[in-house]
Protein backbone atom coordinates (compact mmCIF):
# COMPACT_ATOMS: atom_id res chain seq x y z
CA UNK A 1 71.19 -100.38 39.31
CA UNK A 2 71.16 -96.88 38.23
CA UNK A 3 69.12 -93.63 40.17
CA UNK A 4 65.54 -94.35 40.07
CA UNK A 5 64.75 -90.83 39.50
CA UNK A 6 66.39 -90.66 36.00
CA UNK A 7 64.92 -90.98 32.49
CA UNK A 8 62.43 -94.36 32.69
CA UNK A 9 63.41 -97.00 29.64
CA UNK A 10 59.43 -97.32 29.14
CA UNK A 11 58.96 -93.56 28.99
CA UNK A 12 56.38 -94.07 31.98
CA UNK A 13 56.70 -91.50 35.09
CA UNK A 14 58.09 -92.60 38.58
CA UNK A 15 55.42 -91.14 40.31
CA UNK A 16 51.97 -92.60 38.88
CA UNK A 17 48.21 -90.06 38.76
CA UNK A 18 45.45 -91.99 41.38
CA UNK A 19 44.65 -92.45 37.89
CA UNK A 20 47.05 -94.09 36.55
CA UNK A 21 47.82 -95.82 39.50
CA UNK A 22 43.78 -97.69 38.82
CA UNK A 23 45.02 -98.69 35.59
CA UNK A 24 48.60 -100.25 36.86
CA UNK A 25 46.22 -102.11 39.52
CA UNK A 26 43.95 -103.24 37.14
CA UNK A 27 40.94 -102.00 38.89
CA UNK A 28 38.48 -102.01 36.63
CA UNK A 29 39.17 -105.76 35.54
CA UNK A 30 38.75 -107.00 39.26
CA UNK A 31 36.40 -104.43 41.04
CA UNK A 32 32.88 -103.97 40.73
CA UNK A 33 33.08 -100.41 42.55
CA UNK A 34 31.38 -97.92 40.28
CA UNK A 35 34.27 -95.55 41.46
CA UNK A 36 37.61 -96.59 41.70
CA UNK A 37 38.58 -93.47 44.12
CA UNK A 38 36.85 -94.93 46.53
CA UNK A 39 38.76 -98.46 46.04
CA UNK A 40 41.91 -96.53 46.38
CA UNK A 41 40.53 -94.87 49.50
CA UNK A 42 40.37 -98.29 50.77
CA UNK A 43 43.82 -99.25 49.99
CA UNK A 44 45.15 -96.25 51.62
CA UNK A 45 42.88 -96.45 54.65
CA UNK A 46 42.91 -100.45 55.48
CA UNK A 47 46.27 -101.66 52.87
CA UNK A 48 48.35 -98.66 53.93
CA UNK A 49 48.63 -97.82 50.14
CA UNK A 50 52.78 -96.07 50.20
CA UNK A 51 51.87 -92.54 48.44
CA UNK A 52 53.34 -88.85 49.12
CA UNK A 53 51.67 -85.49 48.72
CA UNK A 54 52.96 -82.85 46.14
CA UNK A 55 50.73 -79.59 46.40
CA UNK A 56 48.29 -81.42 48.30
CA UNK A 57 47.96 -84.22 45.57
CA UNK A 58 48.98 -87.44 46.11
CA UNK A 59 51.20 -89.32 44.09
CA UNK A 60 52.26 -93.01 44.34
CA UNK A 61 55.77 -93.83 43.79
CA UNK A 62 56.28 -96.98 41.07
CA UNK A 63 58.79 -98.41 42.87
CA UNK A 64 56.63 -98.21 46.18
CA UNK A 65 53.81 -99.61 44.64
CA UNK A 66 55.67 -102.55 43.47
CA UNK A 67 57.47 -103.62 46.68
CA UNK A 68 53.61 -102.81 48.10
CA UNK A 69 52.73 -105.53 46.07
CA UNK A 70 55.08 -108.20 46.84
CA UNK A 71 54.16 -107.69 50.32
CA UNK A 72 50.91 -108.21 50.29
CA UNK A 73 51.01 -111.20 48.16
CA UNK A 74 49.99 -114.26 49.36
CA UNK A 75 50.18 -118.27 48.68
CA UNK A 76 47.54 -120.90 48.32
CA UNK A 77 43.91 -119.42 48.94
């Protein structure tokens, strides 16, 4: 498996916008939250969403945010 921080085969950055992190989520398919910052704020607050700050903004890391995932997936109902 090669270095994670060089060039992405599908051309799509490492480190994903809050809004482009709503789209990878798929927030506006399965939300009903007017604004999606404030379903993110939940993530980070009550999911402990992984992210870092750059220049005060933060960024969540691809990789992260998958592994996130698969942890927080669950069986049955």
């Amino acid at each position: 498996m090669g270095d994670p921080w060089e060039g992405n085969p599908n051309n799509s950055s490492e480190l994903m916008t809050e809004a482009e992190l709503v789209e990878y989520l798929r927030i506006p398919e399965v939300s009903k939250s007017k604004d999606y910052h404030n379903v993110i704020e939940n993530l980070k607050r009550v999911h402990q969403l992984p992210r870092i700050h750059i220049c005060g903004k933060p960024l969540y890391p691809r990789g992260a945010i998958k592994e996130w995932v698969k942890g927080k997936t669950t069986n049955g109902k």
